[in-house]
N, C-alpha and C. Protein backbone atom coordinates (compact mmCIF):
# COMPACT_ATOMS: atom_id res chain seq x y z
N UNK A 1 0.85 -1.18 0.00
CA UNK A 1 0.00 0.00 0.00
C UNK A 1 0.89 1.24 0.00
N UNK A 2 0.45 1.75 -0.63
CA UNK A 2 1.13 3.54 -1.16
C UNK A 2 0.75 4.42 0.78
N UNK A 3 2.16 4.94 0.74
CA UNK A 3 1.63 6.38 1.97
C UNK A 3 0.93 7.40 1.65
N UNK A 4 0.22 7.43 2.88
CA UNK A 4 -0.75 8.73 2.07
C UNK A 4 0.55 10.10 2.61
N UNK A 5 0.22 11.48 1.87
CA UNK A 5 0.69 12.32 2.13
C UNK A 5 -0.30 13.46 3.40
N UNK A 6 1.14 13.90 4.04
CA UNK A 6 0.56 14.47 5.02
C UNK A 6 1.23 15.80 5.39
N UNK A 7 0.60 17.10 5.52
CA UNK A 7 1.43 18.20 5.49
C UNK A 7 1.27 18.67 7.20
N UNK A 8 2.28 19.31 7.90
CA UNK A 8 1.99 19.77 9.09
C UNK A 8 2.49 21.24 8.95
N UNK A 9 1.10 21.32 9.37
CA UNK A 9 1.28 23.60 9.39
C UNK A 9 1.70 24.09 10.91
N UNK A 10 2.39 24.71 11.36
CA UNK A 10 2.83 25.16 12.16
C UNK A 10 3.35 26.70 11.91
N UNK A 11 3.24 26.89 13.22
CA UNK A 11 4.12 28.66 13.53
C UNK A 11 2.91 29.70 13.61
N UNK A 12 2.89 30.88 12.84
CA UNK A 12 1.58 31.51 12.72
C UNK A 12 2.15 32.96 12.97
N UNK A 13 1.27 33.55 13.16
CA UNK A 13 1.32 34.99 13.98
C UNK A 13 0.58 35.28 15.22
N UNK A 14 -0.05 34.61 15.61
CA UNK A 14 -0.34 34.54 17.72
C UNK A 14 0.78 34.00 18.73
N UNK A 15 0.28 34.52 19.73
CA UNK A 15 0.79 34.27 20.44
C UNK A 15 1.18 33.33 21.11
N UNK A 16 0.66 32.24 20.13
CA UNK A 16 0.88 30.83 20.60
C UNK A 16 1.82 30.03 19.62
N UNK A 17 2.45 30.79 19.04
CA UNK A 17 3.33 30.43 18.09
C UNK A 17 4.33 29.32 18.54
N UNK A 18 5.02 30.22 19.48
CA UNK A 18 5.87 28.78 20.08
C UNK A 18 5.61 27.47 20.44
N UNK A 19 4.11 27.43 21.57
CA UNK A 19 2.94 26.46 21.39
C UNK A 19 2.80 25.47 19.89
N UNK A 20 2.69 26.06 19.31
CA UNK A 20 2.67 25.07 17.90
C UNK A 20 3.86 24.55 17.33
N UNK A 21 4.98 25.06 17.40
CA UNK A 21 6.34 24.76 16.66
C UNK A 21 6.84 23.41 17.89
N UNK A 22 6.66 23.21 19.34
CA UNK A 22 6.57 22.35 20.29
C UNK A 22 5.66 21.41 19.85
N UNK A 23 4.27 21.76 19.65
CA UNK A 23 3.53 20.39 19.13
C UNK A 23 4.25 19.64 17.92
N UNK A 24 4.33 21.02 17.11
CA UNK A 24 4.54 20.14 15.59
C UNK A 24 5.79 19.43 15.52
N UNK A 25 6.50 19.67 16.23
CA UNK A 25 7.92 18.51 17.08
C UNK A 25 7.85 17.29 17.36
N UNK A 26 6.76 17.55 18.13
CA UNK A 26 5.87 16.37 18.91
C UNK A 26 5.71 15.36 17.99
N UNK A 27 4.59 15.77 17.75
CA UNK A 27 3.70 15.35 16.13
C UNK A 27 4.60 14.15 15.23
N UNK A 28 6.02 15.39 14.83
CA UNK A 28 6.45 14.93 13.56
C UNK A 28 7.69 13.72 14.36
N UNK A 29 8.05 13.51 15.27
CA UNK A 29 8.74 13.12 16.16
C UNK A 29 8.10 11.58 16.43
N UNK A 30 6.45 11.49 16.43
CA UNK A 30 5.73 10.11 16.58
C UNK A 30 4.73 10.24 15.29
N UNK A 31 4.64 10.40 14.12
CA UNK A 31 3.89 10.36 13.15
C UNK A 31 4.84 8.89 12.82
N UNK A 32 3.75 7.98 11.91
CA UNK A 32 4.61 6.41 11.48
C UNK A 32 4.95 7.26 10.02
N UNK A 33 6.80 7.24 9.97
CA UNK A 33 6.82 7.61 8.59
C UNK A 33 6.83 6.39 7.74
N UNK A 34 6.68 5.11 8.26
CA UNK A 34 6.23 3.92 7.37
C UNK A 34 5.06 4.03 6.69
N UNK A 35 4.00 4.97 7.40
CA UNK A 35 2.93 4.94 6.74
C UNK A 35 2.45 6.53 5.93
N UNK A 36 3.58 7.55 6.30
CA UNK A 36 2.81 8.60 6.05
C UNK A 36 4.24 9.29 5.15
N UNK A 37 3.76 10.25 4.38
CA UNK A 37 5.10 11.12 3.99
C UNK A 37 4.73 12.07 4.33
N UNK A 38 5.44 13.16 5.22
CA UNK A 38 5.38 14.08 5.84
C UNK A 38 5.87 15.44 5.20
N UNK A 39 4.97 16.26 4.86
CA UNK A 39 5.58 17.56 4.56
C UNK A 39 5.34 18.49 5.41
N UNK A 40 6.35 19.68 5.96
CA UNK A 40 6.10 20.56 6.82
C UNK A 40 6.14 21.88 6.46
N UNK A 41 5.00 22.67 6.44
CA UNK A 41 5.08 24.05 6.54
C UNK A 41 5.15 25.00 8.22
N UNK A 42 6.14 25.78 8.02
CA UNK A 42 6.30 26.54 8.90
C UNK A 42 5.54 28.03 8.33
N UNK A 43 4.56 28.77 9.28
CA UNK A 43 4.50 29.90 9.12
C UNK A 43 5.37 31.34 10.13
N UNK A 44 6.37 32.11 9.52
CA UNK A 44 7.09 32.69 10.48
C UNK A 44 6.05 33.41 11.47
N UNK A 45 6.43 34.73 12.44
CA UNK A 45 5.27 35.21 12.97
C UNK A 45 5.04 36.96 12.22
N UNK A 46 5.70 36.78 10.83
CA UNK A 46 5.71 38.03 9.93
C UNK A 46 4.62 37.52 8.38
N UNK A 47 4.12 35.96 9.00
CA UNK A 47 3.36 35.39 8.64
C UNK A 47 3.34 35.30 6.87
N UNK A 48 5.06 34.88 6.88
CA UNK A 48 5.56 34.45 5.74
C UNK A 48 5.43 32.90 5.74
N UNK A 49 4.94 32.06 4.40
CA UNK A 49 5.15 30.64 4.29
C UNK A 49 5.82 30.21 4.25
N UNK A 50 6.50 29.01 4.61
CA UNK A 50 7.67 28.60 4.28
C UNK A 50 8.16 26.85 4.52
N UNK A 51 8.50 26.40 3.34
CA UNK A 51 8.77 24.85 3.18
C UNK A 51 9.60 24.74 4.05
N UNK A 52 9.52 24.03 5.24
CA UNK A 52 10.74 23.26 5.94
C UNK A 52 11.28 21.88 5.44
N UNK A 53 12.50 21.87 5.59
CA UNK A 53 13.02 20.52 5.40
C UNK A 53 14.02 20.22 6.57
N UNK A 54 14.11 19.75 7.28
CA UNK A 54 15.30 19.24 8.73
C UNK A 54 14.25 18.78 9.64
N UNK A 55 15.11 18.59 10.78
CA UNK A 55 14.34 17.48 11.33
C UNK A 55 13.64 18.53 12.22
N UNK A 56 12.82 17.32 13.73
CA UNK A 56 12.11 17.97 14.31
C UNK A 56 13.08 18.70 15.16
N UNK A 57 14.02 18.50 16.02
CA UNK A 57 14.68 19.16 16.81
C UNK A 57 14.94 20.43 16.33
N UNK A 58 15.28 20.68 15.41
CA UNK A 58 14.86 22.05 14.60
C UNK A 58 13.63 22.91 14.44
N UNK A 59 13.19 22.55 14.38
CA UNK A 59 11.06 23.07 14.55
C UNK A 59 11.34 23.81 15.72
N UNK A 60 11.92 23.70 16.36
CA UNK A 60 11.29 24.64 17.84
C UNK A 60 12.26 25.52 17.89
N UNK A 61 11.60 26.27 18.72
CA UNK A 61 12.29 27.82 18.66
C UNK A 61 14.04 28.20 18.87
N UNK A 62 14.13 28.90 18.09
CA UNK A 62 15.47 29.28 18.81
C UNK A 62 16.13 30.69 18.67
N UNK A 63 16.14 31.36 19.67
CA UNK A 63 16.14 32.78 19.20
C UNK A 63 15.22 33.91 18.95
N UNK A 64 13.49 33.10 18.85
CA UNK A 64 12.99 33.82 17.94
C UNK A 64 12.56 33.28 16.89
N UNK A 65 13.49 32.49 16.54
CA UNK A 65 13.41 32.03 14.72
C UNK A 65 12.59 30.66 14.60
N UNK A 66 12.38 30.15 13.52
CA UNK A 66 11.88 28.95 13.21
C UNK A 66 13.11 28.56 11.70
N UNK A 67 14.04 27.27 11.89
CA UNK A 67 14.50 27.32 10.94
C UNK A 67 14.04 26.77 9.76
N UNK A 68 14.09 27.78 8.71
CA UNK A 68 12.95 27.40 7.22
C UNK A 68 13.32 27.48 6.57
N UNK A 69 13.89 26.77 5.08
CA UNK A 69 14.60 26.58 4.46
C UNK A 69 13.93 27.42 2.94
N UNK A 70 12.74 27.08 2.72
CA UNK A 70 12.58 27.65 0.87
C UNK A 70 11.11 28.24 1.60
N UNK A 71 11.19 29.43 0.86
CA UNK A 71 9.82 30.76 0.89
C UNK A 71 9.21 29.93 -0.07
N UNK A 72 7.65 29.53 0.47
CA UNK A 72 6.61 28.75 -0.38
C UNK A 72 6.05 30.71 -1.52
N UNK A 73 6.23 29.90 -2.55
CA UNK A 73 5.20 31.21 -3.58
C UNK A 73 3.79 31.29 -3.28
């Protein structure tokens, strides 16, 4: 059987930003990637899109920042 695809949105512009970049850690940390292919969008909190690629230990904050690799068009 084929994986289904699965995107995780995270970041935002509230105040719960950090809140989400911790879940979506979580999340992507126990998602079965046997069964799923995982794509992650990060939203900064200047509420720019943006394709992540690295792992989860990266997702969470540092500085401020969320590290995000390619600006979605």
């Amino acid at each position: 059987m084929s994986k289904l695809n699965v995107a995780l949105i995270f970041g935002g512009k509230s105040g719960e930003h950090e809140v989400s970049l911790s879940s979506t850690a979580s999340i992507y940390r126990h998602i079965d990637k046997n069964k799923y292919n995982v794509f992650t969008i990060g939203i900064t909190k200047d509420g720019r899109w943006m394709y992540y690629e690295g792992s989860e230990e990266n997702i969470k904050m540092d500085n401020g920042r969320i590290w995000l690799i390619k600006m979605l068009k």
